[in-house]
N, C-alpha and C. Protein backbone atom coordinates (compact mmCIF):
# COMPACT_ATOMS: atom_id res chain seq x y z
N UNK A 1 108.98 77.47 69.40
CA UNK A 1 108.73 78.22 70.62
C UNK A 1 108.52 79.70 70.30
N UNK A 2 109.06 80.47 69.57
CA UNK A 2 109.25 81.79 68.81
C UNK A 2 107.77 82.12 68.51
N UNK A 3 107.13 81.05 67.68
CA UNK A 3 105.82 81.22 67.21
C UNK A 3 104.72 81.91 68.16
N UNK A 4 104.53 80.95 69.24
CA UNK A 4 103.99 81.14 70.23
C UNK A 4 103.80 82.53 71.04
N UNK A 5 104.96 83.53 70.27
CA UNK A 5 104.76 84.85 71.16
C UNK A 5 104.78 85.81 69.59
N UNK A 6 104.29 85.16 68.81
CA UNK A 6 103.82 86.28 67.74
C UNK A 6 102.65 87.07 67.51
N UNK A 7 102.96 88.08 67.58
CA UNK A 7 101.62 89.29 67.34
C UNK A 7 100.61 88.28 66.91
N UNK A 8 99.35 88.15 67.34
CA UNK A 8 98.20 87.74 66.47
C UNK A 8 97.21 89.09 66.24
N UNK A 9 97.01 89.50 64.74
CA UNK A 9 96.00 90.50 64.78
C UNK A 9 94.95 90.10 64.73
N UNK A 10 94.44 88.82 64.35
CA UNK A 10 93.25 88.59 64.28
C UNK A 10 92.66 88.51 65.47
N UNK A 11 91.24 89.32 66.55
CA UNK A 11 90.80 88.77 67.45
C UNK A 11 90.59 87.80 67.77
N UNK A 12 89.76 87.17 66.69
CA UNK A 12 89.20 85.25 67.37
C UNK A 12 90.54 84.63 67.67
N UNK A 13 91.88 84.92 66.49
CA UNK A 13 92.36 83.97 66.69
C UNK A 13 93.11 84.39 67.79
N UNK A 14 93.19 85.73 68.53
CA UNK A 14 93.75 85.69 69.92
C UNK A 14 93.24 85.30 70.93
N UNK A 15 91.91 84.88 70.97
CA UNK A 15 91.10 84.74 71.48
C UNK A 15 91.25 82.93 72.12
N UNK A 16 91.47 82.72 70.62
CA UNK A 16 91.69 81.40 71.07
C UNK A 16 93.10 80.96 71.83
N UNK A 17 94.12 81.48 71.07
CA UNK A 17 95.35 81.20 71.87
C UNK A 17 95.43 81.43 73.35
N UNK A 18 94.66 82.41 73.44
CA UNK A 18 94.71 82.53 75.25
C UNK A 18 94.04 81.50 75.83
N UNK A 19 92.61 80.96 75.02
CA UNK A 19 91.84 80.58 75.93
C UNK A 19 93.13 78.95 75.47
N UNK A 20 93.62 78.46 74.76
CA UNK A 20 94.64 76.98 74.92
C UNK A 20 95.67 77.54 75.82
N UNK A 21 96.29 78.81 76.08
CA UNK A 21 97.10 78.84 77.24
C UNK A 21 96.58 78.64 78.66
N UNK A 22 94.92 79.15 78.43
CA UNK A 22 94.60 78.37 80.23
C UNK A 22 94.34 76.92 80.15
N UNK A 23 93.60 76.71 79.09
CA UNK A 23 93.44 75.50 79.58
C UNK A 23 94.65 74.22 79.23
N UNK A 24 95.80 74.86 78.86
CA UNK A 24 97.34 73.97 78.93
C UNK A 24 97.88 74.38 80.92
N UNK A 25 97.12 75.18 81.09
CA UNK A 25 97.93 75.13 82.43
C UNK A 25 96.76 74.44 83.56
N UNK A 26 97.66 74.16 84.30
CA UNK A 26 96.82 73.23 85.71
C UNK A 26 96.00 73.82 86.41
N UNK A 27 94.96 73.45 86.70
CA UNK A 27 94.25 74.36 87.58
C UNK A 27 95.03 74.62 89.05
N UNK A 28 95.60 74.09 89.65
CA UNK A 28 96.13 73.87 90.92
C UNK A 28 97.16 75.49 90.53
N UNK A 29 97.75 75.85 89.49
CA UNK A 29 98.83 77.11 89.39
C UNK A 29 97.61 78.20 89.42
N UNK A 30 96.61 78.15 88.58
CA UNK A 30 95.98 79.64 89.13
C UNK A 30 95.64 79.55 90.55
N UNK A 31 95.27 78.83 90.80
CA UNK A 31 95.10 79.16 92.51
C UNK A 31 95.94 79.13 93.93
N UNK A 32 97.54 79.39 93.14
CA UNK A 32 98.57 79.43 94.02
C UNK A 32 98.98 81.08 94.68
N UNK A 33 98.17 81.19 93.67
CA UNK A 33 98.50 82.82 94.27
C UNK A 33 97.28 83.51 95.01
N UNK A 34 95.58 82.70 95.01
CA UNK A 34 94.68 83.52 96.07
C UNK A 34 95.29 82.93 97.34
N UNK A 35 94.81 83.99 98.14
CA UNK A 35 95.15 83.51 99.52
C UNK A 35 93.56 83.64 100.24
N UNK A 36 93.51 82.48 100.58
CA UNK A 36 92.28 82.02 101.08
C UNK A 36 91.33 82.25 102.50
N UNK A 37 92.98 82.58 103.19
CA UNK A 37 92.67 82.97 104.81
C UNK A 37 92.15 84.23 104.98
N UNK A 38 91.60 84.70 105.78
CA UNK A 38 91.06 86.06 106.45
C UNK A 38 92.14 86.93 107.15
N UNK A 39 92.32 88.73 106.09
CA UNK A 39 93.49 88.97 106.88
C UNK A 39 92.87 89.41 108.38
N UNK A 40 94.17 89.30 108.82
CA UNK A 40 94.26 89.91 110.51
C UNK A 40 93.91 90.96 110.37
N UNK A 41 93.29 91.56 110.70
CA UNK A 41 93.01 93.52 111.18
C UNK A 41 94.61 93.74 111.93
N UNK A 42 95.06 94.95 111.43
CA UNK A 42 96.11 95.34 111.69
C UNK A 42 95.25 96.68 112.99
N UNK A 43 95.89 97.00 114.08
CA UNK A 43 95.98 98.07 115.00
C UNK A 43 95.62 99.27 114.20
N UNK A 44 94.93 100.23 114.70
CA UNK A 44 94.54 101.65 113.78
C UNK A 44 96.12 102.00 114.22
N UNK A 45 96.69 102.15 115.64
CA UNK A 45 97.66 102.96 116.15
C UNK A 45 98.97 102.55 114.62
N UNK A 46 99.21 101.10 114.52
CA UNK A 46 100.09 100.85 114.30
C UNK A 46 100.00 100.81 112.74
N UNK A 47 98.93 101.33 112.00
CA UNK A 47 98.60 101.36 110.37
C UNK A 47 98.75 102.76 110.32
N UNK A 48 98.97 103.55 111.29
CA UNK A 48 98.60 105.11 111.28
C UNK A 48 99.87 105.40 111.27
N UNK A 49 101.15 104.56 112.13
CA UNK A 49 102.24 104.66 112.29
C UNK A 49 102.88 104.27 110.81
N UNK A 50 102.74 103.10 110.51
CA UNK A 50 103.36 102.83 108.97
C UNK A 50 103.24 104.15 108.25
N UNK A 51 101.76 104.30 107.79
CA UNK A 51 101.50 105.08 106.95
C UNK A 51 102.60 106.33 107.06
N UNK A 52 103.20 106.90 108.22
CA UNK A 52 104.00 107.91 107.63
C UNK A 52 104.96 107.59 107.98
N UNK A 53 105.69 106.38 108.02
CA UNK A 53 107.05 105.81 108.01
C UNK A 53 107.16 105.58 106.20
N UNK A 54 106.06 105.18 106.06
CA UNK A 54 106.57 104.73 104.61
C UNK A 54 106.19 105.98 103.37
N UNK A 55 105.06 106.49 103.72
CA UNK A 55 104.75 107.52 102.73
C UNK A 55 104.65 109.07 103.57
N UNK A 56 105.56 109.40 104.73
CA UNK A 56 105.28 110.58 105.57
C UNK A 56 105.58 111.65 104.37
N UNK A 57 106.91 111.20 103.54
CA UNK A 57 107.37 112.57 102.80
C UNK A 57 107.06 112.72 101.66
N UNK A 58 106.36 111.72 101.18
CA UNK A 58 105.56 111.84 99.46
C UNK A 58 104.22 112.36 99.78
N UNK A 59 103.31 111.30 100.20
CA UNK A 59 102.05 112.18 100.84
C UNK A 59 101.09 112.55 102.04
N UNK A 60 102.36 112.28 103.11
CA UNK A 60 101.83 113.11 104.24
C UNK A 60 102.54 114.45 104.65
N UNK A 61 103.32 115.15 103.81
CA UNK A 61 104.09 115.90 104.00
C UNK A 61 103.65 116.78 104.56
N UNK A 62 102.08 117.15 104.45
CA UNK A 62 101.70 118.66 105.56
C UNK A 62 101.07 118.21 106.35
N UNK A 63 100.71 116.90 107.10
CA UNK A 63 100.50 115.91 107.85
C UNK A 63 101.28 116.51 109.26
N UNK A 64 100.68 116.21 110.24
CA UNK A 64 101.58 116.07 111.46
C UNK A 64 101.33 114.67 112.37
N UNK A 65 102.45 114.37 112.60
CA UNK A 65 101.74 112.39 113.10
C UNK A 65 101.55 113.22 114.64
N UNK A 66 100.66 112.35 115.13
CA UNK A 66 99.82 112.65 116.54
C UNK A 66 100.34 110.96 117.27
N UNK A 67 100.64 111.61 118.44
CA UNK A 67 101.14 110.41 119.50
C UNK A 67 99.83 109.25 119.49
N UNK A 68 98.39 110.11 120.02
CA UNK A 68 97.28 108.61 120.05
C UNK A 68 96.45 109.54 119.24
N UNK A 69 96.51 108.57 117.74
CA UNK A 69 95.60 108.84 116.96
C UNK A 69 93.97 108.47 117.21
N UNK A 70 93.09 109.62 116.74
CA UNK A 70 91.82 108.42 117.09
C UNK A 70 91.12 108.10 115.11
N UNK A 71 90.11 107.59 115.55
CA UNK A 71 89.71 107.17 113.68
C UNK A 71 89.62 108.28 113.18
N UNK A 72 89.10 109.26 113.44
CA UNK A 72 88.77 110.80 112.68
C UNK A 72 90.58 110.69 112.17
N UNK A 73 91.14 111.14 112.77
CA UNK A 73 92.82 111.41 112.38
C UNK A 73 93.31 110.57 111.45
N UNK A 74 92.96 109.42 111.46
CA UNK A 74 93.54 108.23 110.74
C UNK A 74 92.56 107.92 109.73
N UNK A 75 91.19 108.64 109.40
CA UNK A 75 90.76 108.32 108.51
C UNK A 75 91.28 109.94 107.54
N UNK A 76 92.24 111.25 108.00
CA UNK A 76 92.28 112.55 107.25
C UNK A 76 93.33 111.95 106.30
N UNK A 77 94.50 110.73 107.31
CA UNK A 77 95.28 110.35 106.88
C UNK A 77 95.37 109.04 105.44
N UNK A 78 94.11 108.48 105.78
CA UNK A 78 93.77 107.53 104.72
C UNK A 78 93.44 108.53 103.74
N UNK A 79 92.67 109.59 103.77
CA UNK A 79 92.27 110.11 102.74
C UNK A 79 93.56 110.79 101.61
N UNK A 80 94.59 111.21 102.52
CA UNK A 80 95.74 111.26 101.95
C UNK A 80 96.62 111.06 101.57
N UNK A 81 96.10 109.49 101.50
CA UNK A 81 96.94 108.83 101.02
C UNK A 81 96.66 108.01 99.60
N UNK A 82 95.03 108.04 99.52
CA UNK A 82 94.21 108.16 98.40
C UNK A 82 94.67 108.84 97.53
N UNK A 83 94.70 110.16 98.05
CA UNK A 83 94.74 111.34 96.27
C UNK A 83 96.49 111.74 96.32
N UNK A 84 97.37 111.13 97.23
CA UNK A 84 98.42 111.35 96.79
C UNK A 84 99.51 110.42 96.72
N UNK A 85 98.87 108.97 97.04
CA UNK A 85 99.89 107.85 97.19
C UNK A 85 99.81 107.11 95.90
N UNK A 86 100.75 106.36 96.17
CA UNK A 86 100.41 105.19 94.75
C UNK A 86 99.65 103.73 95.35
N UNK A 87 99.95 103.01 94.21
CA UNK A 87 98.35 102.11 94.28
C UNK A 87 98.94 100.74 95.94
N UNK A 88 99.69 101.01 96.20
CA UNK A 88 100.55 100.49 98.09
C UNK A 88 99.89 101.44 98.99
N UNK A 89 99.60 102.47 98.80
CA UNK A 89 99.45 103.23 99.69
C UNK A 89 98.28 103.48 99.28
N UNK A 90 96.74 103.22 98.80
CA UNK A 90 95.74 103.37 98.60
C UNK A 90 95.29 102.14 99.11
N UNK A 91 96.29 100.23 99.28
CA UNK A 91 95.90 99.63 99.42
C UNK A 91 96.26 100.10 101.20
N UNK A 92 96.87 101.02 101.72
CA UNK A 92 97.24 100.89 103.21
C UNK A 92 95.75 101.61 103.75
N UNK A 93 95.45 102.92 102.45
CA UNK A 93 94.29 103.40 103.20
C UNK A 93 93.29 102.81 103.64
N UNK A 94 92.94 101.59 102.44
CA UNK A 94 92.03 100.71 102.62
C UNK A 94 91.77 99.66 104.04
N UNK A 95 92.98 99.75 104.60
CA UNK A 95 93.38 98.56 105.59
C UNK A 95 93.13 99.80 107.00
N UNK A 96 93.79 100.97 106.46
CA UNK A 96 93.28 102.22 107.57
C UNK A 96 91.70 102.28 107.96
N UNK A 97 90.67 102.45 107.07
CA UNK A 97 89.72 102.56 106.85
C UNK A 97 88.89 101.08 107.53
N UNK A 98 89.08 100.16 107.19
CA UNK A 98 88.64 99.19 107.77
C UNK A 98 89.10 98.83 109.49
N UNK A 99 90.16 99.50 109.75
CA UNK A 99 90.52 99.54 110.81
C UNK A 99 89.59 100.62 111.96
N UNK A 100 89.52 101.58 111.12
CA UNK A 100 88.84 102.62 112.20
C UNK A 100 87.08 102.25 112.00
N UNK A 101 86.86 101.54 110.60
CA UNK A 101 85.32 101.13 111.10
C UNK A 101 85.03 99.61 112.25
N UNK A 102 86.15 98.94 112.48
CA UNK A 102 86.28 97.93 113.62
C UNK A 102 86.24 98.69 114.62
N UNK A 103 86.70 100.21 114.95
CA UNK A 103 86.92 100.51 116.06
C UNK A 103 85.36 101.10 116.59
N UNK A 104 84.91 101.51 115.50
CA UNK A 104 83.64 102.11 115.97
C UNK A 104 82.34 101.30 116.04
């Protein structure tokens, strides 16, 4: 069992070990983890709200949350969450962004 997780320097021959680790596993396990369904569109109001519940004090800090956001607001906020969030909060902008182009 030990063997099996030893450095290989040779390319081909890493090459190959990976490619006998997929094909030792089932096809049915790689595809346990896509998810196949269509997500729900989440509310602009209520993605605008997360966004600074969860990241207000890392990177919305000079942010001010607005009672009824409209897409302009919630897209200053996606943008800031781009160049100052981590890769959760780039995936929220993304979900922001798609939200305010449903709205328009």
């Amino acid at each position: 069992m030990r063997e099996n997780f030893r450095k290989i320097r040779d390319p081909t021959l890493r090459r190959n070990r990976n490619r006998a680790l997929l094909n030792a596993m089932p096809s049915c396990a790689i595809l346990t983890h896509m998810n196949t369904e269509p997500e729900q569109p989440e509310d602009l109001a209520r993605l605008y709200r997360r966004a600074f519940a969860e990241y207000g004090a890392r990177a919305l800090w000079n942010k001010r949350e607005l009672e009824t956001p409209t897409p302009a607001d919630a897209l200053v906020v996606a943008r800031a969450l781009r160049m100052k969030g981590n890769r959760e909060a780039r995936r929220l902008a993304e979900q922001i962004e798609r939200a305010c182009r449903a709205a328009l």
